[in-house]
PDB file of N, CA and C in Angstrom:
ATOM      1  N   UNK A   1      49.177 -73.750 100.242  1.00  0.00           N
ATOM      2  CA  UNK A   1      50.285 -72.838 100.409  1.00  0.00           C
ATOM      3  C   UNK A   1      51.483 -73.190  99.561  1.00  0.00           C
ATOM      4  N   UNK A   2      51.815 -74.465  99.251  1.00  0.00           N
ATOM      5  CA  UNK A   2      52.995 -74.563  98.589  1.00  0.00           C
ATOM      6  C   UNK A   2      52.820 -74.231  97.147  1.00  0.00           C
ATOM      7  N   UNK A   3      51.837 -75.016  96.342  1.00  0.00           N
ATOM      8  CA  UNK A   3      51.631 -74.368  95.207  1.00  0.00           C
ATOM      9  C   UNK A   3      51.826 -72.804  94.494  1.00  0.00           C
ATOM     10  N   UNK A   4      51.128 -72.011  95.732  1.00  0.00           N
ATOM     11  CA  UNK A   4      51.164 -70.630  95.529  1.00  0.00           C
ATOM     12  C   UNK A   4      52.182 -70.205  95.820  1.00  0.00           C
ATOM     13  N   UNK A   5      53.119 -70.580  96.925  1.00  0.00           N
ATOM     14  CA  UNK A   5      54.825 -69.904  97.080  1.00  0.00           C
ATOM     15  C   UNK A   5      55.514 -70.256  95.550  1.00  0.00           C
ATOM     16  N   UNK A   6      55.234 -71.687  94.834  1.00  0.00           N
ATOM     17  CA  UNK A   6      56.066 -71.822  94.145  1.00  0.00           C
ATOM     18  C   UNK A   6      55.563 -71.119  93.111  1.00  0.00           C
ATOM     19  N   UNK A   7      54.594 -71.122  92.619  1.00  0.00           N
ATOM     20  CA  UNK A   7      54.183 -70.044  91.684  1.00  0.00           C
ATOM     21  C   UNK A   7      54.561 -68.493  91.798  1.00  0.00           C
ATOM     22  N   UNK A   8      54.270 -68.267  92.929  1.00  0.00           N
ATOM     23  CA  UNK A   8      54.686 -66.670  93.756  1.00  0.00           C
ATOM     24  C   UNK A   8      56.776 -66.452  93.793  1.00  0.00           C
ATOM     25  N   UNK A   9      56.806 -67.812  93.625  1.00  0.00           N
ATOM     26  CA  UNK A   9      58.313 -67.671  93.404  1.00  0.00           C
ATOM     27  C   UNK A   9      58.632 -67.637  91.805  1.00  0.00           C
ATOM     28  N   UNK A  10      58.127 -68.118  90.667  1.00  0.00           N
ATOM     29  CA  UNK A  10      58.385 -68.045  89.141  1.00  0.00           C
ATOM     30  C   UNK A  10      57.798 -66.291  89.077  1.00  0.00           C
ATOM     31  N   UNK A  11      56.955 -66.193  89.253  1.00  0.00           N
ATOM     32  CA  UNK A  11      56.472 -64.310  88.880  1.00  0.00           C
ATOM     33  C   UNK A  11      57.390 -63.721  89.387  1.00  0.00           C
ATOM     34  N   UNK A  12      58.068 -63.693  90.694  1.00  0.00           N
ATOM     35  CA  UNK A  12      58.956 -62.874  91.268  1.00  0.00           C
ATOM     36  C   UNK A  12      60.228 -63.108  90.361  1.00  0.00           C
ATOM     37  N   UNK A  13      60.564 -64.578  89.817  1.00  0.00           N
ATOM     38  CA  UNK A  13      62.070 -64.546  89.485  1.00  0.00           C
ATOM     39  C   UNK A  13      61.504 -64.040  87.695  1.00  0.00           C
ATOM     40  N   UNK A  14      60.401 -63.906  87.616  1.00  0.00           N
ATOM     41  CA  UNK A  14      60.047 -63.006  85.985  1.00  0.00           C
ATOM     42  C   UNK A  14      60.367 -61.260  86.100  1.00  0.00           C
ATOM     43  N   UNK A  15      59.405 -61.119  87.337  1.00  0.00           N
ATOM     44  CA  UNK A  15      59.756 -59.644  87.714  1.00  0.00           C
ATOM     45  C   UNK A  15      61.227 -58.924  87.932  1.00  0.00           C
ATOM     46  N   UNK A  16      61.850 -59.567  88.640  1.00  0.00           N
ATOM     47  CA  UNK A  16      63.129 -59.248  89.008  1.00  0.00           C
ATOM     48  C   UNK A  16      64.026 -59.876  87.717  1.00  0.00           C
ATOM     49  N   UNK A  17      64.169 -60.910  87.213  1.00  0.00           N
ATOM     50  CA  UNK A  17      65.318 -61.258  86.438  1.00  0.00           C
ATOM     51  C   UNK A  17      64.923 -60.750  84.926  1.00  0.00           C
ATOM     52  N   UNK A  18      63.444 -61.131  84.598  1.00  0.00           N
ATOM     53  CA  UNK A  18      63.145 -60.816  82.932  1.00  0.00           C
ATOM     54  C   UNK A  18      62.923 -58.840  83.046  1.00  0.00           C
ATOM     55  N   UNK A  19      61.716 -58.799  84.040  1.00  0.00           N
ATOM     56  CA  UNK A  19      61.031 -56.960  83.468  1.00  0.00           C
ATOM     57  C   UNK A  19      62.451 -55.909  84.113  1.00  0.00           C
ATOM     58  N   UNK A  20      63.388 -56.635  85.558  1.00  0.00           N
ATOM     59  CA  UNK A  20      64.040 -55.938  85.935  1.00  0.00           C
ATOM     60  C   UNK A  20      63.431 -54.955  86.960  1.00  0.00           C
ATOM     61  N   UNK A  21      62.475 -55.629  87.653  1.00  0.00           N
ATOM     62  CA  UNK A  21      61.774 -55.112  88.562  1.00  0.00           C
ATOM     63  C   UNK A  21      62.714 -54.219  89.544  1.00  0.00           C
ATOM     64  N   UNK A  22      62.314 -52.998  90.051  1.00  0.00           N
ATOM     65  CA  UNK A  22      63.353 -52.924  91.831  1.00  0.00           C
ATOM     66  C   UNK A  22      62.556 -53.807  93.202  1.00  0.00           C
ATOM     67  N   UNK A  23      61.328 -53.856  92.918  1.00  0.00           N
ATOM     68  CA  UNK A  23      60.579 -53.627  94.289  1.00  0.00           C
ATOM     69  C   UNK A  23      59.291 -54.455  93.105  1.00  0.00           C
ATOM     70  N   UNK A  24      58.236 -55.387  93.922  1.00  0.00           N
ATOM     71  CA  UNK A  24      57.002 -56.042  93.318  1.00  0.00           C
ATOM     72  C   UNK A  24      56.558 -55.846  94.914  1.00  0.00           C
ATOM     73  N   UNK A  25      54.735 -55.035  94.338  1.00  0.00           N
ATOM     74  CA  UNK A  25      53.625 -54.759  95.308  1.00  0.00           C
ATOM     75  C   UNK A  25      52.369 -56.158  95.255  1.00  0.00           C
ATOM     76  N   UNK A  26      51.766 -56.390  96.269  1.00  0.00           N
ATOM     77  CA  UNK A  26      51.064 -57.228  96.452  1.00  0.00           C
ATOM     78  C   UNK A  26      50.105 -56.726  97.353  1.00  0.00           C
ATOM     79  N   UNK A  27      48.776 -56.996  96.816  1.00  0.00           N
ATOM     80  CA  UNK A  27      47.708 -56.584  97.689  1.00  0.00           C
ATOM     81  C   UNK A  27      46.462 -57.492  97.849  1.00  0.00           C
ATOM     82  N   UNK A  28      46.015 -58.040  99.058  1.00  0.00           N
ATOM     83  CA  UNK A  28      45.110 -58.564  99.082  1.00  0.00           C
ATOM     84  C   UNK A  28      43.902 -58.447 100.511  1.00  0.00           C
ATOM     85  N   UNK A  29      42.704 -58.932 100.403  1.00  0.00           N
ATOM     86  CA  UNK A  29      41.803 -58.723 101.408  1.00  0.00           C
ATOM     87  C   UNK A  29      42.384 -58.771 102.675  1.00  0.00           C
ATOM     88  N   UNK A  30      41.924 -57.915 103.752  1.00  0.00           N
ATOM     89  CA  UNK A  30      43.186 -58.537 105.193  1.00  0.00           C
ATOM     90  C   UNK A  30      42.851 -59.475 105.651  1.00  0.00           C
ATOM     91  N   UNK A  31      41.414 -59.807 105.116  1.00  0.00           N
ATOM     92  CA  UNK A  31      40.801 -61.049 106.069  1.00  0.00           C
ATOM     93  C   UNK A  31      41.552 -62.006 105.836  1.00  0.00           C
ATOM     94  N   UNK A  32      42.024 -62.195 103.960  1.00  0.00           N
ATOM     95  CA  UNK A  32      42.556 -63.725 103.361  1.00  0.00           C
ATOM     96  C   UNK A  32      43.498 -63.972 104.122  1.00  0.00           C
ATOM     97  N   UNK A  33      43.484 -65.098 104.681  1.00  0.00           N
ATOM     98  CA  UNK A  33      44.655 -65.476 105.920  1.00  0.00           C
ATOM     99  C   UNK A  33      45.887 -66.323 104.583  1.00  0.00           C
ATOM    100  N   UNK A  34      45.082 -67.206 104.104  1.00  0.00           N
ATOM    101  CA  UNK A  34      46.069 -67.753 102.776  1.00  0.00           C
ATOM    102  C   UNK A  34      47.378 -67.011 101.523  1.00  0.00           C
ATOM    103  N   UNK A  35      46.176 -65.762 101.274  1.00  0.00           N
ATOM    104  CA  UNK A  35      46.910 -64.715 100.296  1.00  0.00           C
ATOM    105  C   UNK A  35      48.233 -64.051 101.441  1.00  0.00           C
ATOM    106  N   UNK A  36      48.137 -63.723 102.246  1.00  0.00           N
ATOM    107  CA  UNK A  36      48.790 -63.481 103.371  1.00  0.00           C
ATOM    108  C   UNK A  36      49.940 -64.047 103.818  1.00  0.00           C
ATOM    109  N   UNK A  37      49.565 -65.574 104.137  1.00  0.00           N
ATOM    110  CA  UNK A  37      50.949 -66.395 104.482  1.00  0.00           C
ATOM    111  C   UNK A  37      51.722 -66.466 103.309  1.00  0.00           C
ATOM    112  N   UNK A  38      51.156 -66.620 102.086  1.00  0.00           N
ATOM    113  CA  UNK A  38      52.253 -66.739 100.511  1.00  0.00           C
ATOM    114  C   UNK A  38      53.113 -65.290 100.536  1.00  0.00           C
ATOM    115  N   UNK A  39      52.391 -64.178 100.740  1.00  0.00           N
ATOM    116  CA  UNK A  39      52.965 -63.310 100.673  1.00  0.00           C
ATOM    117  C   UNK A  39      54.428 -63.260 101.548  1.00  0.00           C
ATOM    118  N   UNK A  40      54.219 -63.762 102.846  1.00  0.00           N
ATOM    119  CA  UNK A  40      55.136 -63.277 104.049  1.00  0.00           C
ATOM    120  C   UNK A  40      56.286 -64.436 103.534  1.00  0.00           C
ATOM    121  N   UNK A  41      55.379 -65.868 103.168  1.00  0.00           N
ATOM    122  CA  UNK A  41      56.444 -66.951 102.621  1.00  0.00           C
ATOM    123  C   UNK A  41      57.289 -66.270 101.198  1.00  0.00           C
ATOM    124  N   UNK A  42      57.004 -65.497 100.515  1.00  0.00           N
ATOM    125  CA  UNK A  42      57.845 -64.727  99.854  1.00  0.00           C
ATOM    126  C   UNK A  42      58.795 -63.823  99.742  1.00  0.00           C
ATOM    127  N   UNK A  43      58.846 -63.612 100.861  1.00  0.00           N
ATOM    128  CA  UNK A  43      59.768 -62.523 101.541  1.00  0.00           C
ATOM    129  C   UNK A  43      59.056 -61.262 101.670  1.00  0.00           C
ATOM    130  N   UNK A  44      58.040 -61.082 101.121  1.00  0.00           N
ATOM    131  CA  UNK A  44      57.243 -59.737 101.860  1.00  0.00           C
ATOM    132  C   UNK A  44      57.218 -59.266 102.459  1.00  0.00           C
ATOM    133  N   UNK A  45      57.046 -57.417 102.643  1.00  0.00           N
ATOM    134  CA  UNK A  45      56.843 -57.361 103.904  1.00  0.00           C
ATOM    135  C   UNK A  45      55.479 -56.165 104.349  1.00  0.00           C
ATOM    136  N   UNK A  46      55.080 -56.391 105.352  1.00  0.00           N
ATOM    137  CA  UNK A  46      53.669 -55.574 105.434  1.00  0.00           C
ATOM    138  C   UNK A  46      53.406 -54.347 105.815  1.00  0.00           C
ATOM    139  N   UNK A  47      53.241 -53.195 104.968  1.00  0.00           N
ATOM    140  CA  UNK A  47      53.317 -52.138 105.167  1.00  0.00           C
ATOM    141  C   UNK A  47      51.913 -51.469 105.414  1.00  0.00           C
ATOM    142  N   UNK A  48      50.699 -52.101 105.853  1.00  0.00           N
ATOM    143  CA  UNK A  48      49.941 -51.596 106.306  1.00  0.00           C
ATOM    144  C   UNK A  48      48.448 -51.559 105.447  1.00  0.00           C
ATOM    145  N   UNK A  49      47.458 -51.193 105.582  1.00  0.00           N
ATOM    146  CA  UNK A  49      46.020 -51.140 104.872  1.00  0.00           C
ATOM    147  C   UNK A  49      45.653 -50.131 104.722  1.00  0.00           C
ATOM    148  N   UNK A  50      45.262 -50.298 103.317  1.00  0.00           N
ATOM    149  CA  UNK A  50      44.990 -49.108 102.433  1.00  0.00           C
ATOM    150  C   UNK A  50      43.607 -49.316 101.665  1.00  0.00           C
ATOM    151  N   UNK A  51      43.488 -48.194 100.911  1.00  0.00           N
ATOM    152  CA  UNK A  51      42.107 -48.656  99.895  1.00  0.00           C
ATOM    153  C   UNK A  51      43.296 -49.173  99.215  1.00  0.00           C
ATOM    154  N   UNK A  52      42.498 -49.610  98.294  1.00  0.00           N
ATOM    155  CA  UNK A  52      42.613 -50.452  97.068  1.00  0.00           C
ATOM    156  C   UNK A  52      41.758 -50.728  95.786  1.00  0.00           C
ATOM    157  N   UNK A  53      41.034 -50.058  94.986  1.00  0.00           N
ATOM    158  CA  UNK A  53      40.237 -50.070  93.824  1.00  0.00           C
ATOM    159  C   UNK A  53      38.855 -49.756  94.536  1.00  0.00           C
ATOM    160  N   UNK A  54      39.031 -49.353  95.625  1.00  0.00           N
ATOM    161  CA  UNK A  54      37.821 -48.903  96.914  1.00  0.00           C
ATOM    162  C   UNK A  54      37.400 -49.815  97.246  1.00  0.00           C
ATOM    163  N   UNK A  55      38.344 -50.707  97.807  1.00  0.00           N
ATOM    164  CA  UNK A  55      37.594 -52.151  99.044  1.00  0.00           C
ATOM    165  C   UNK A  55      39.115 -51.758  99.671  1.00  0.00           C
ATOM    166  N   UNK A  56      39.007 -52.189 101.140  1.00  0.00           N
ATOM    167  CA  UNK A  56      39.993 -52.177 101.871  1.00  0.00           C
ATOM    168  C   UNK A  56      41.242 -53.335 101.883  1.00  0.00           C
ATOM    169  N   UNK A  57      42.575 -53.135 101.675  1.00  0.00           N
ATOM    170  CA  UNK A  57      43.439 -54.239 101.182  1.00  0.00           C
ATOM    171  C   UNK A  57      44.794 -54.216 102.354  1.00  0.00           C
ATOM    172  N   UNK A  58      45.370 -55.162 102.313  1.00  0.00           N
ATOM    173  CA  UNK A  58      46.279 -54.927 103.134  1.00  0.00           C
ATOM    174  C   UNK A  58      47.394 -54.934 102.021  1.00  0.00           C
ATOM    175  N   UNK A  59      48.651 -53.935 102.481  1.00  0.00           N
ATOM    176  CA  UNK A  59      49.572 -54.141 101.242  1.00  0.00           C
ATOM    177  C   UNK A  59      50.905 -54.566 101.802  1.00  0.00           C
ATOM    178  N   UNK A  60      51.664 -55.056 100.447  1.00  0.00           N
ATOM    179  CA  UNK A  60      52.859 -55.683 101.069  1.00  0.00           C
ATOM    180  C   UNK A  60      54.020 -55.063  99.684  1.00  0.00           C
ATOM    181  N   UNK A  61      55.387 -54.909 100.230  1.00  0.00           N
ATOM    182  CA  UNK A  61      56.302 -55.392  99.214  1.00  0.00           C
ATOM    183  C   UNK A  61      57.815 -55.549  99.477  1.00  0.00           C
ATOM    184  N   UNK A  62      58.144 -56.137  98.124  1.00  0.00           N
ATOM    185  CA  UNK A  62      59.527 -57.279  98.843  1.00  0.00           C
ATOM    186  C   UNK A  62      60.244 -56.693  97.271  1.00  0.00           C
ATOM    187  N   UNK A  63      61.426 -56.415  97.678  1.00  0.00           N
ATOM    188  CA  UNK A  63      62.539 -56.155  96.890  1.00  0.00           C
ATOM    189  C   UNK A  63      63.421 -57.142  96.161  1.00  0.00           C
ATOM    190  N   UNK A  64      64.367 -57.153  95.299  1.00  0.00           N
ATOM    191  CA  UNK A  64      65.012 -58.284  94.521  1.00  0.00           C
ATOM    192  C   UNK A  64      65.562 -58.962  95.672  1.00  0.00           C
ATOM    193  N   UNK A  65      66.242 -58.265  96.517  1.00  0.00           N
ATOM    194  CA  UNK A  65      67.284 -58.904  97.417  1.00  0.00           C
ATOM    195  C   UNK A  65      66.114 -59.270  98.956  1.00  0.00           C
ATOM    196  N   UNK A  66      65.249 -58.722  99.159  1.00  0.00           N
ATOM    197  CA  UNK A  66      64.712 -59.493 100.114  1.00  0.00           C
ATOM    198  C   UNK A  66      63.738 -60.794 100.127  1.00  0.00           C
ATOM    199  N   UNK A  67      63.262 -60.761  98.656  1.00  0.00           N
ATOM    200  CA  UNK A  67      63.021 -62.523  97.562  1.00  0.00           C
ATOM    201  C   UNK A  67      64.032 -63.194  97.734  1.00  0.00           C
ATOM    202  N   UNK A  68      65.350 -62.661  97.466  1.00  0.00           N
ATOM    203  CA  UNK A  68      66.712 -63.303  97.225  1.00  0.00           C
ATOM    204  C   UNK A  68      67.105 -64.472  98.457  1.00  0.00           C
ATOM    205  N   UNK A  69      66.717 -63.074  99.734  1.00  0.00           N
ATOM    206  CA  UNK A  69      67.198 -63.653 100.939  1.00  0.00           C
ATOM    207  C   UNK A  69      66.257 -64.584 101.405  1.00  0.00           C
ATOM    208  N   UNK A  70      64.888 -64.582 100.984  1.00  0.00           N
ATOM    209  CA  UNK A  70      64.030 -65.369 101.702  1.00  0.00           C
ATOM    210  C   UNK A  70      64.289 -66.757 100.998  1.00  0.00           C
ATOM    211  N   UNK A  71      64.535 -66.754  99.801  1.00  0.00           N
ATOM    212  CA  UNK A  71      64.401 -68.120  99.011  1.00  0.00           C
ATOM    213  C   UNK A  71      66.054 -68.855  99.782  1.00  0.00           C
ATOM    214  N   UNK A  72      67.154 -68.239 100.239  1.00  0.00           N
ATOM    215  CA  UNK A  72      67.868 -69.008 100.947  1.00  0.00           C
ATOM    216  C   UNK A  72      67.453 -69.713 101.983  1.00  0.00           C
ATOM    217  N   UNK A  73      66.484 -69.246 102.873  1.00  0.00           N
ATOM    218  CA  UNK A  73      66.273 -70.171 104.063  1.00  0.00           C
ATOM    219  C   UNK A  73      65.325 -71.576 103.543  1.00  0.00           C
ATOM    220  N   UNK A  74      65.518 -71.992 104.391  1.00  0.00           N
ATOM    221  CA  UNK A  74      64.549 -73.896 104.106  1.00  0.00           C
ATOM    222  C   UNK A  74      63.765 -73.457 104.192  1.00  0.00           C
ATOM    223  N   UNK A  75      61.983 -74.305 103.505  1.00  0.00           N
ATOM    224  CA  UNK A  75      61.024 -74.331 103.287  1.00  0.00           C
ATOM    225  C   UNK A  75      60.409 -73.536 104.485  1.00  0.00           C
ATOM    226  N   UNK A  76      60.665 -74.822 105.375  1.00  0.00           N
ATOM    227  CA  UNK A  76      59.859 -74.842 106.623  1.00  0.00           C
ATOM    228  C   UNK A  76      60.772 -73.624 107.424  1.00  0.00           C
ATOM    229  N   UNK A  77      61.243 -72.928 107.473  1.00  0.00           N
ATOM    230  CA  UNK A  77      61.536 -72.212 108.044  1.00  0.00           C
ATOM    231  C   UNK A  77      60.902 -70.688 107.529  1.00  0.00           C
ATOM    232  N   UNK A  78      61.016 -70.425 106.182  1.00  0.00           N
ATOM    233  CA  UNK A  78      59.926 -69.838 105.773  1.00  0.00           C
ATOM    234  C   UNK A  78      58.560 -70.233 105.632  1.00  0.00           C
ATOM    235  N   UNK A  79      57.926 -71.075 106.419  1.00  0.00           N
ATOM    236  CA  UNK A  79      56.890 -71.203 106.614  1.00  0.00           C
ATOM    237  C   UNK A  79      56.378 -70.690 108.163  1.00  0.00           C
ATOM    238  N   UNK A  80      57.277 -71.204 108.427  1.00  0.00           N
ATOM    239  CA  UNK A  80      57.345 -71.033 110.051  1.00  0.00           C
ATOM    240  C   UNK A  80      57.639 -69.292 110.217  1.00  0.00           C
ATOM    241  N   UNK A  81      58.321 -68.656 109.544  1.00  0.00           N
ATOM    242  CA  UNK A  81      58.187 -67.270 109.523  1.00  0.00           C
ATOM    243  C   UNK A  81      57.371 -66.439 109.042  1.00  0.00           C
ATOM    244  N   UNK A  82      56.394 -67.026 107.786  1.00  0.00           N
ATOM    245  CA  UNK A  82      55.093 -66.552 107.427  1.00  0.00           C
ATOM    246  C   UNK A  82      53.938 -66.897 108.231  1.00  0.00           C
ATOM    247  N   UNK A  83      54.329 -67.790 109.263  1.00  0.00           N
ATOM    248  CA  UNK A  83      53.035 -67.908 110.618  1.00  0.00           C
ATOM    249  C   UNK A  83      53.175 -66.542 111.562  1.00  0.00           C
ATOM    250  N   UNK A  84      54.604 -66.539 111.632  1.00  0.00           N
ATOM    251  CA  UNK A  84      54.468 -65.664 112.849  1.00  0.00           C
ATOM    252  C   UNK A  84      54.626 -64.553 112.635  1.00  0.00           C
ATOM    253  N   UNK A  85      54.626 -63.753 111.484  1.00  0.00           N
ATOM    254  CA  UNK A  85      54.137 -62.618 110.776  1.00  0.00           C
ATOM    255  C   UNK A  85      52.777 -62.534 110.818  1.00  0.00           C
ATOM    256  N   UNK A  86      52.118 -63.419 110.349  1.00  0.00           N
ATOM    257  CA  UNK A  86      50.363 -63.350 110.335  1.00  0.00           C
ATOM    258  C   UNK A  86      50.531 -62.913 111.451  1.00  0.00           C
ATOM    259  N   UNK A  87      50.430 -63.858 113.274  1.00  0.00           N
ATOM    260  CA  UNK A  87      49.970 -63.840 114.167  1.00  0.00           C
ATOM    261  C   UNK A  87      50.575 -62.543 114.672  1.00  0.00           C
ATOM    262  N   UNK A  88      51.502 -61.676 114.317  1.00  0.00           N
ATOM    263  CA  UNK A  88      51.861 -60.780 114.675  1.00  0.00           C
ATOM    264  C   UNK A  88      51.288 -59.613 114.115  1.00  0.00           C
ATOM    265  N   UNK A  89      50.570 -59.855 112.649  1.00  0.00           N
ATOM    266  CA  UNK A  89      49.937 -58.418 112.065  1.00  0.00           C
ATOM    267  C   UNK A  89      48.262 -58.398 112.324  1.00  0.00           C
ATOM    268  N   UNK A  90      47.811 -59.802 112.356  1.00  0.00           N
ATOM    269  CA  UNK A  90      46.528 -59.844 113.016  1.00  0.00           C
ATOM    270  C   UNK A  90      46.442 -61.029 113.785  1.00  0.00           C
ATOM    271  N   UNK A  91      46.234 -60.955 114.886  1.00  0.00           N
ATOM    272  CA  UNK A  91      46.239 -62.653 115.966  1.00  0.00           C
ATOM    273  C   UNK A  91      44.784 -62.818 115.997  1.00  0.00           C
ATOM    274  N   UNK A  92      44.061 -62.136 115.402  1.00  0.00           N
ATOM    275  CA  UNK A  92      42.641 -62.223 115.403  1.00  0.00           C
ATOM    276  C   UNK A  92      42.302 -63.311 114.025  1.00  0.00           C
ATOM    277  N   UNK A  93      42.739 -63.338 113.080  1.00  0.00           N
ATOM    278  CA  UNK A  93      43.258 -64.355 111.986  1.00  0.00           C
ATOM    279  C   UNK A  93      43.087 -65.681 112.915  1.00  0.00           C
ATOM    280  N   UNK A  94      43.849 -65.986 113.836  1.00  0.00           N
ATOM    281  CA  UNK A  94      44.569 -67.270 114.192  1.00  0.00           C
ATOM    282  C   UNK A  94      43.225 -68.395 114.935  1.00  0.00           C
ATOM    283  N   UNK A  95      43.424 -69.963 114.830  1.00  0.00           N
ATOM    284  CA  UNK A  95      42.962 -70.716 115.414  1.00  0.00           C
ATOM    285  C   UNK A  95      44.009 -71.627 116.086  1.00  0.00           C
ATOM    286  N   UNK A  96      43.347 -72.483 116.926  1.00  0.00           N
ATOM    287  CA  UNK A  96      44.389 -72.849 117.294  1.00  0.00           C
ATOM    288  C   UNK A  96      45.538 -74.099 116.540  1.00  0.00           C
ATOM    289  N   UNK A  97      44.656 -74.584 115.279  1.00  0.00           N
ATOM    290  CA  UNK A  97      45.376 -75.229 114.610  1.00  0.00           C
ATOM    291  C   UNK A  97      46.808 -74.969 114.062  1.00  0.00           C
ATOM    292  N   UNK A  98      46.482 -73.652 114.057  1.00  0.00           N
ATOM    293  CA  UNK A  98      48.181 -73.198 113.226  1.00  0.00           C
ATOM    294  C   UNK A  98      49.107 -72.863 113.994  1.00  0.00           C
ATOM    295  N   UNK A  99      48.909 -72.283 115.875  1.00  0.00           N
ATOM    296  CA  UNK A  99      49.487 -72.607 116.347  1.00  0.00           C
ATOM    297  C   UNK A  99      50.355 -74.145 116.860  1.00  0.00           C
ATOM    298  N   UNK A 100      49.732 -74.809 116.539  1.00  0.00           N
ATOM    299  CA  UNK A 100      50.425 -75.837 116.969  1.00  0.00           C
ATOM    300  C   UNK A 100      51.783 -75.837 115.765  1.00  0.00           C
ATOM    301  N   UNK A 101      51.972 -75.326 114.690  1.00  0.00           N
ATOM    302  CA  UNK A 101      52.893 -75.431 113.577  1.00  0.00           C
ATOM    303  C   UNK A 101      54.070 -74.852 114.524  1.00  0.00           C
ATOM    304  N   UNK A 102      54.120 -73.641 114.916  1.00  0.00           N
ATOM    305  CA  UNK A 102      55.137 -72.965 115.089  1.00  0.00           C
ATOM    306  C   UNK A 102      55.821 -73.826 116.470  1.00  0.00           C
TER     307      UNK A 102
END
């Protein structure tokens, strides 16, 4: 997970500061519990499942200023808020290991 936030954080500050993005979309399997938490740890947000190139995807998206706002809070606090987004969009995802995080 950290690797991919910090990476997921250089594309976003390319999108928004270099192309001048308004808004960056993200889509991935609903099952991927991983692709998922990076997303929510990005400030994402989940707008529901759709097709997608005709496989089913869940989609997300996060604006300049709601990247902006997420990268202010501490790590672990955006971590701790990309748990309880998962367990809130599918609790069927969850074991009990990751509860013990929150």
């Amino acid at each position: 997970g950290g690797y991919a936030v910090e990476a997921g954080d250089m594309l976003l500050q390319h999108a928004f500061g270099t192309l001048h993005r308004k808004q960056v979309w993200a889509y991935c399997d609903p099952g991927h519990r991983p692709a998922k938490y990076c997303v929510y740890a990005l400030g994402f947000d989940y707008l529901g499942d759709s097709l997608y190139d005709n496989h089913e995807a869940s989609v997300y998206r996060v604006t300049e200023s709601g990247w902006q706002a997420s990268k202010l809070r501490p790590a672990f606090d955006r971590k701790r808020e990309a748990i309880r987004c998962l367990r809130n969009e599918h609790p069927a995802l969850f074991n009990d290991t990751l509860q013990a995080v929150s």
